[in-house]
C-alpha atoms as a PDB file:
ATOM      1  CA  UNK A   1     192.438  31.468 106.931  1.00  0.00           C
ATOM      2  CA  UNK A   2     193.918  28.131 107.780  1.00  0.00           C
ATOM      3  CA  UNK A   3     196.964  27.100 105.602  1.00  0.00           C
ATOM      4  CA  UNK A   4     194.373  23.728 105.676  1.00  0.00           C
ATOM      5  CA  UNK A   5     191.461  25.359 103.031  1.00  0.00           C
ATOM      6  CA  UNK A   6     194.389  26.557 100.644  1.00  0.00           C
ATOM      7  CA  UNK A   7     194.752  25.013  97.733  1.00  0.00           C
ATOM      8  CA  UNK A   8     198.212  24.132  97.289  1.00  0.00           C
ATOM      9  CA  UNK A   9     200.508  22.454  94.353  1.00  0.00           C
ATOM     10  CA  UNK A  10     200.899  18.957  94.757  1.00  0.00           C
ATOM     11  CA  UNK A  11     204.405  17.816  93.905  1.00  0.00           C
ATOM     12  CA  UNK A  12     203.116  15.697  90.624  1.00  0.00           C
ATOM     13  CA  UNK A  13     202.002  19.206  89.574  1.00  0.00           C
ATOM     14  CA  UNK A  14     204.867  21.366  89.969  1.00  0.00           C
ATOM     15  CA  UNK A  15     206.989  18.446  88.627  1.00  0.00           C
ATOM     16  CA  UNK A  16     204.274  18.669  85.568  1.00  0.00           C
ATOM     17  CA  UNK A  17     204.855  22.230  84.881  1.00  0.00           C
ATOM     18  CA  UNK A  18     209.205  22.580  85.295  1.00  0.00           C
ATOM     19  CA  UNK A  19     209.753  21.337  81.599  1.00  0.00           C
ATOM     20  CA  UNK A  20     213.145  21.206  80.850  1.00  0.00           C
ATOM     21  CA  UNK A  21     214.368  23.539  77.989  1.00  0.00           C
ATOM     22  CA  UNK A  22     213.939  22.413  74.549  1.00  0.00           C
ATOM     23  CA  UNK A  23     217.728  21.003  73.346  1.00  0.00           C
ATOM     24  CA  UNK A  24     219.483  23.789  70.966  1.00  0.00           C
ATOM     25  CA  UNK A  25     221.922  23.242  68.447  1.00  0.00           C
ATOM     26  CA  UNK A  26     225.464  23.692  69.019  1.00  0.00           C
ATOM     27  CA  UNK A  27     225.529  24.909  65.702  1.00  0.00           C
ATOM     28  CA  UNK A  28     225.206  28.347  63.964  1.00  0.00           C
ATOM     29  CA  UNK A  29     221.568  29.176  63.401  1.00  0.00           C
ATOM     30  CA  UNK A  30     221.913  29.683  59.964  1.00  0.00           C
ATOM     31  CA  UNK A  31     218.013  30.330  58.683  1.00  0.00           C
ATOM     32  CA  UNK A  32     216.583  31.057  55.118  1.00  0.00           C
ATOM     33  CA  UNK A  33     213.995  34.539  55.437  1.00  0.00           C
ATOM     34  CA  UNK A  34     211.127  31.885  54.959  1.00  0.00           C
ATOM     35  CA  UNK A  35     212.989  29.546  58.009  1.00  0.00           C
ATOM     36  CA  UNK A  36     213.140  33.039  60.202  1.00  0.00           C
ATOM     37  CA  UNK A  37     209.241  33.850  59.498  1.00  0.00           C
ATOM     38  CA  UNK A  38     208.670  30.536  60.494  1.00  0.00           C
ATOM     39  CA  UNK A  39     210.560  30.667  63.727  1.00  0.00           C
ATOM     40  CA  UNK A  40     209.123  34.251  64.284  1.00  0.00           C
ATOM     41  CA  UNK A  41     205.145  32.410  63.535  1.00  0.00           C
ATOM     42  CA  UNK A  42     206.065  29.701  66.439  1.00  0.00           C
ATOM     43  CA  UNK A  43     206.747  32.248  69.184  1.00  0.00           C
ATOM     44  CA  UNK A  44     203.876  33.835  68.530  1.00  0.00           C
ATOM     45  CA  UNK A  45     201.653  30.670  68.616  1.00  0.00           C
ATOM     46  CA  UNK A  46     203.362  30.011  71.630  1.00  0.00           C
ATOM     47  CA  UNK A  47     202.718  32.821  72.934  1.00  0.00           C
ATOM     48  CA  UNK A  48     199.199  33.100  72.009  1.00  0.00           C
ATOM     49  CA  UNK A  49     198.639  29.504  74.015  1.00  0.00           C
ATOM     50  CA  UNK A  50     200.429  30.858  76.712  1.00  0.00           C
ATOM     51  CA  UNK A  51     198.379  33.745  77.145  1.00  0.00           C
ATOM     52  CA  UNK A  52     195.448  31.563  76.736  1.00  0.00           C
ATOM     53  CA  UNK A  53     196.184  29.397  79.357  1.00  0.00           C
ATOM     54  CA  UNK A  54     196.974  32.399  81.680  1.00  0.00           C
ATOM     55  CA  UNK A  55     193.223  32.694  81.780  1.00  0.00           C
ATOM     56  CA  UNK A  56     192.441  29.329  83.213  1.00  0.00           C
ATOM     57  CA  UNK A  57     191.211  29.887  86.880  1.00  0.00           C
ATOM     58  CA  UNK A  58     192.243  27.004  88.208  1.00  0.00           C
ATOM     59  CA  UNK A  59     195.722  27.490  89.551  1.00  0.00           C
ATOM     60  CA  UNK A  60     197.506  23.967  89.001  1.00  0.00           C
ATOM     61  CA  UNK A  61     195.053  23.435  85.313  1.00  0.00           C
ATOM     62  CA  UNK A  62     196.713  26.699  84.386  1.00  0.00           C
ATOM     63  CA  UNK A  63     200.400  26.211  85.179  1.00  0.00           C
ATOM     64  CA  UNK A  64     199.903  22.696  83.688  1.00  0.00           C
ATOM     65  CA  UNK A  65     198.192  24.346  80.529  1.00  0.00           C
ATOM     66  CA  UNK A  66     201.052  27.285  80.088  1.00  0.00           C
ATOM     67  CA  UNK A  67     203.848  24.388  80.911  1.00  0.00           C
ATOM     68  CA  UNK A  68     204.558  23.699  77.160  1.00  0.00           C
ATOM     69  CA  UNK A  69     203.929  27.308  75.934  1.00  0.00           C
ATOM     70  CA  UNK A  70     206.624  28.914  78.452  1.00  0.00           C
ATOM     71  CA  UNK A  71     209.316  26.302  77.266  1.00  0.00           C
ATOM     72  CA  UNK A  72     208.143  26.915  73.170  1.00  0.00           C
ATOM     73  CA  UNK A  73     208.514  30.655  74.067  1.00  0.00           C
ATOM     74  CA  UNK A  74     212.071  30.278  75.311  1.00  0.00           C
ATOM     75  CA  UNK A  75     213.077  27.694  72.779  1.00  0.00           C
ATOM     76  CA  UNK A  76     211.822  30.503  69.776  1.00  0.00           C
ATOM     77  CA  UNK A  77     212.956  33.245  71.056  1.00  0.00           C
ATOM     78  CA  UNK A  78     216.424  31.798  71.243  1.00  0.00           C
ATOM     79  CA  UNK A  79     216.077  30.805  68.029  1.00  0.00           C
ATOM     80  CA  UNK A  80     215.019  34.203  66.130  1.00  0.00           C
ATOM     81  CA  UNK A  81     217.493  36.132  68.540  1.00  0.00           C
ATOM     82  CA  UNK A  82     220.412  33.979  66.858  1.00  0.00           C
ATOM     83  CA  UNK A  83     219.344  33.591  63.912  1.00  0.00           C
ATOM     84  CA  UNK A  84     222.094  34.612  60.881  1.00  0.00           C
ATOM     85  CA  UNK A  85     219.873  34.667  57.480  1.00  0.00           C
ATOM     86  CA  UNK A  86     221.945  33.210  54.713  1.00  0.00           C
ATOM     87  CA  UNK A  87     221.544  35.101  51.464  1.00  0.00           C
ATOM     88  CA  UNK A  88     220.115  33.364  48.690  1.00  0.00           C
ATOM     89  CA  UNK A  89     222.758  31.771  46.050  1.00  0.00           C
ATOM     90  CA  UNK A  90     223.785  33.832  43.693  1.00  0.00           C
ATOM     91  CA  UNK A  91     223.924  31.518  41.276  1.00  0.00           C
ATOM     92  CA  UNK A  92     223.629  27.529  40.389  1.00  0.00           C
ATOM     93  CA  UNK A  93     227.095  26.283  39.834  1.00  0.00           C
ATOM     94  CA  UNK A  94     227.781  24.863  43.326  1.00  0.00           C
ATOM     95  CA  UNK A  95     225.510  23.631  45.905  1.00  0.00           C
ATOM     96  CA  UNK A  96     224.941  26.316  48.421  1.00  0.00           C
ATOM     97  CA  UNK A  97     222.987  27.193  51.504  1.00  0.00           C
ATOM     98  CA  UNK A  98     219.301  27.863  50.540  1.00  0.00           C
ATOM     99  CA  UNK A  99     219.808  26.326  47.088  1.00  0.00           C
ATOM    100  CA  UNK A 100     217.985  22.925  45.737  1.00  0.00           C
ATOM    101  CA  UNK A 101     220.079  20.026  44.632  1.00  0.00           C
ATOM    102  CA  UNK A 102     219.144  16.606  42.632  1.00  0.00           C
ATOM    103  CA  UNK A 103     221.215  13.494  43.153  1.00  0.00           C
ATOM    104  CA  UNK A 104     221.022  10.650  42.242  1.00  0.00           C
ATOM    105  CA  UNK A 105     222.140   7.487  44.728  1.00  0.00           C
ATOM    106  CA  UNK A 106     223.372   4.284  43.892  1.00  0.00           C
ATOM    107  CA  UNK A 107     219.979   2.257  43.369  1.00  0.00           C
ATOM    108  CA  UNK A 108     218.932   5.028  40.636  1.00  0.00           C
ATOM    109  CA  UNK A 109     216.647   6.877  43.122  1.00  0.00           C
ATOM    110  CA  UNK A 110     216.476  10.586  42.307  1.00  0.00           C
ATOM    111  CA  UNK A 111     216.247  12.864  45.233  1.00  0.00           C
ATOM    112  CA  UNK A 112     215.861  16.135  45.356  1.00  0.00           C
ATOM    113  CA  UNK A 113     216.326  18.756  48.380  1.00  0.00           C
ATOM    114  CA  UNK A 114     216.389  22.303  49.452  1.00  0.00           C
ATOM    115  CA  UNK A 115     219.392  22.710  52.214  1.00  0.00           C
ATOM    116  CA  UNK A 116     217.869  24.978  54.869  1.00  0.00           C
ATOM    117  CA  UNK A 117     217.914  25.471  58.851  1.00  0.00           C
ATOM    118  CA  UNK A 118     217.955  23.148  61.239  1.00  0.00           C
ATOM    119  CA  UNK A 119     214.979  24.366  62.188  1.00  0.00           C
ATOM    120  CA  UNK A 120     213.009  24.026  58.969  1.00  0.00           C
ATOM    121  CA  UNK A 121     214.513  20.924  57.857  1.00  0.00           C
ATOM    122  CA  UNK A 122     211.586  18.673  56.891  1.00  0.00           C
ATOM    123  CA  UNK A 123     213.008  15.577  54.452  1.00  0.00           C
ATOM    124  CA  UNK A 124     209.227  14.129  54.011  1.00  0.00           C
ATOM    125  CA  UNK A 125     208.788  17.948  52.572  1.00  0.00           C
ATOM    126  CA  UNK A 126     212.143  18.166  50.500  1.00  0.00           C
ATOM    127  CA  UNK A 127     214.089  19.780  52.662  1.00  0.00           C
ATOM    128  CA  UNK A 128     217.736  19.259  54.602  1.00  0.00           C
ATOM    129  CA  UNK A 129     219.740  20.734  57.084  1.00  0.00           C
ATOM    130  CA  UNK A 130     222.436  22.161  56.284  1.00  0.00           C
ATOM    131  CA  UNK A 131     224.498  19.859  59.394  1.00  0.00           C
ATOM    132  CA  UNK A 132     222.721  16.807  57.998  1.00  0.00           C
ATOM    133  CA  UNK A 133     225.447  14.415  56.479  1.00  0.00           C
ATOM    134  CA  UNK A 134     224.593  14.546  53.086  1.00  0.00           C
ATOM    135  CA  UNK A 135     224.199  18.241  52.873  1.00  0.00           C
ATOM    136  CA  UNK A 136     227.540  18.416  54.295  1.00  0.00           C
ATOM    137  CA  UNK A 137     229.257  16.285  51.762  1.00  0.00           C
ATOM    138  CA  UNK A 138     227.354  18.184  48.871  1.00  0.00           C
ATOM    139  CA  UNK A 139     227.868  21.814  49.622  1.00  0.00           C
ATOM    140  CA  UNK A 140     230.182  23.288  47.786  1.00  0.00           C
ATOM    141  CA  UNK A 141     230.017  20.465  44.533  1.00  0.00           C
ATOM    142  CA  UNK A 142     228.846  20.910  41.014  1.00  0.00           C
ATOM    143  CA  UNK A 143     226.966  19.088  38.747  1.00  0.00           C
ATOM    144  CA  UNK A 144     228.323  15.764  37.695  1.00  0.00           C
ATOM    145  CA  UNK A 145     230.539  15.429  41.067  1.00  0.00           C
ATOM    146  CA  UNK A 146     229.740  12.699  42.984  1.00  0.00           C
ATOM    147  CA  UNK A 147     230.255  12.331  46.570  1.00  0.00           C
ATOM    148  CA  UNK A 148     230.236   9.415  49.070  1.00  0.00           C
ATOM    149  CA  UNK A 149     227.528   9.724  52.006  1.00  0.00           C
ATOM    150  CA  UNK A 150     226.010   7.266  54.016  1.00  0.00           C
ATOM    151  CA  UNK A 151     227.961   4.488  52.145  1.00  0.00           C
ATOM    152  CA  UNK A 152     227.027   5.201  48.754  1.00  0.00           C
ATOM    153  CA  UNK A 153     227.422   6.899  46.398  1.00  0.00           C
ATOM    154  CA  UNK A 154     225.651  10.079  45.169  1.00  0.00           C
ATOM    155  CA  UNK A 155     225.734  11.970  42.049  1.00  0.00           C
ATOM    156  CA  UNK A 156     224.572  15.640  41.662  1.00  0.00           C
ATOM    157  CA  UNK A 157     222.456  15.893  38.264  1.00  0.00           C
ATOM    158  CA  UNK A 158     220.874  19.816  38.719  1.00  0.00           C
ATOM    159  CA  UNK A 159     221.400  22.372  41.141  1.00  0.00           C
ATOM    160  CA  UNK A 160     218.618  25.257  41.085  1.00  0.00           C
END
């Protein structure tokens, strides 16, 4: 058969389906056991879509299709081969990995956050990762300490 009745990738297509790798922390992968079930949920997701779009017939559709699932697949797996579960706090005098703290800033606002994974991290949700710059300046501080992030001031009312 003629190289001529072939299909063949077009360069817009491979160029579609060489994603580059997802961006990884330079930092440890410190994960709660809830953060590491989550990690563990996304590879399998991805790898459900990826075997889903290994099905597609169509040669290009399918490499296009199993583009974003292949670079999910590498990013998780990274992720939940690294991953170093921090134990819960053992108790509630000093803000800790995995713990909840309540501040309050300058303007009165009460906030209140769980310090977690990068990779869980969620603010809209309550949640902070532990490299985020006011989880850095609050680990390790008690109740009534107050701390300076972000140009104001913040002070710690309850740590659970």
């Amino acid at each position: 058969m003629s190289v001529a009745f072939t299909k063949e990738d077009s360069a817009e297509t491979a160029s579609e389906t060489l994603l580059p790798d997802r961006p990884i922390s330079p930092h440890p992968n410190l994960v709660t056991a809830r953060g590491l079930a989550a990690l563990e949920a996304q590879l399998e997701q991805a790898r459900a879509a990826y075997d889903a779009a290994q099905q597609i017939e169509d040669v290009n559709e399918r490499r296009r299709q199993a583009a974003i699932p292949l670079r999910d697949m590498r990013y998780f797996a990274a992720r939940v081969r690294t991953a170093q579960v921090g134990a819960d706090p053992v108790s509630s005098e000093t803000v800790a990995f995995g713990g909840t703290v309540t501040f309050r800033r300058e303007d009165g606002r009460v906030q209140t956050y769980r310090i977690v994974g990068e990779d869980e991290a969620d603010p809209k949700s309550g949640s902070m990762s532990f490299v985020a710059p006011v989880a850095k300046v609050l680990l390790g501080k008690s109740v009534g300490d107050e701390v300076g992030a972000s140009g104001q001031e913040l002070e710690i009312i309850k740590i659970s």
